[in-house]
Protein backbone atom coordinates (compact mmCIF):
# COMPACT_ATOMS: atom_id res chain seq x y z
CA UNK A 1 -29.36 28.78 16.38
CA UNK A 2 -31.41 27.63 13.76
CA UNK A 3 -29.57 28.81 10.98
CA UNK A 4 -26.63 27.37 12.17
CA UNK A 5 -27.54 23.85 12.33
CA UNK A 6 -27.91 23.51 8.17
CA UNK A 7 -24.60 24.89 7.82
CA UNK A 8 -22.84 22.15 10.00
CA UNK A 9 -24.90 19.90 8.05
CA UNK A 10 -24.31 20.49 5.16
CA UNK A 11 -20.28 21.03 6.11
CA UNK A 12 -20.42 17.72 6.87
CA UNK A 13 -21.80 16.26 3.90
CA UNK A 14 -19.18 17.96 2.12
CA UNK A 15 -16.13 16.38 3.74
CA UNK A 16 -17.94 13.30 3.69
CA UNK A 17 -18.34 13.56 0.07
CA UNK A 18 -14.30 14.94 -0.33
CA UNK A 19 -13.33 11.75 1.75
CA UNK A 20 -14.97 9.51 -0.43
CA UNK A 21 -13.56 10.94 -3.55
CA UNK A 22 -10.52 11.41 -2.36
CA UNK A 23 -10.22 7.82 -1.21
CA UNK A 24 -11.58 6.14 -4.63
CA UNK A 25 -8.99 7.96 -6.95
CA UNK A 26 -6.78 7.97 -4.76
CA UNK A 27 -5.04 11.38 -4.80
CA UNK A 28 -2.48 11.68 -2.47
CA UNK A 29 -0.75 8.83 -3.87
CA UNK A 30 0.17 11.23 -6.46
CA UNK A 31 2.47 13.45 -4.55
CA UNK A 32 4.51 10.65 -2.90
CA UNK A 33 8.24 10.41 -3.87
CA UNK A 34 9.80 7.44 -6.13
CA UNK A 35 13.14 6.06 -5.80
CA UNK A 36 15.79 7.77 -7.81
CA UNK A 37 17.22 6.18 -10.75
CA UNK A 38 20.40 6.35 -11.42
CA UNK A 39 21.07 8.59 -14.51
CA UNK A 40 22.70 11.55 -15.68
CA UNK A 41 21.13 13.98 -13.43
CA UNK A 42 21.11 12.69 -10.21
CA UNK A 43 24.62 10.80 -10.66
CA UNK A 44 25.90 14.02 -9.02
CA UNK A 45 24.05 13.68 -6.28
CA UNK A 46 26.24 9.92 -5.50
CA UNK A 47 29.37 11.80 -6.36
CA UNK A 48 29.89 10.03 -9.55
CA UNK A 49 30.95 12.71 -12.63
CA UNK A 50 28.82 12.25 -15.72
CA UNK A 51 30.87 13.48 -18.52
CA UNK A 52 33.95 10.89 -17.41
CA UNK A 53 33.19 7.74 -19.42
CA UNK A 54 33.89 4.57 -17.88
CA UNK A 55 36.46 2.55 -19.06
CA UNK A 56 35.09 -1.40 -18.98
């Protein structure tokens, strides 16, 4: 029992210290998903044919 109580110590320190980190740079903001632009690529997507020029 003895042995067990450094070990959920020092698993606690460690998310503790992931939190923190985590929090100050700000990580999961990295993975979130931006509104599309409309270009080339995704102007299939909208139904819109890239290769026909428009005519103004």
């Amino acid at each position: 029992m003895k042995d067990f109580i450094p070990v959920v110590v020092s698993l606690i320190a460690v998310l503790a210290l992931v939190l923190l980190i985590s929090k100050r740079f700000n990580l999961s903001s990295r993975y979130e998903r931006k509104p599309r632009e409309l270009n080339t690529w995704s102007a299939l997507d909208h139904g819109i044919d890239p290769t026909v020029e428009e005519k103004s």
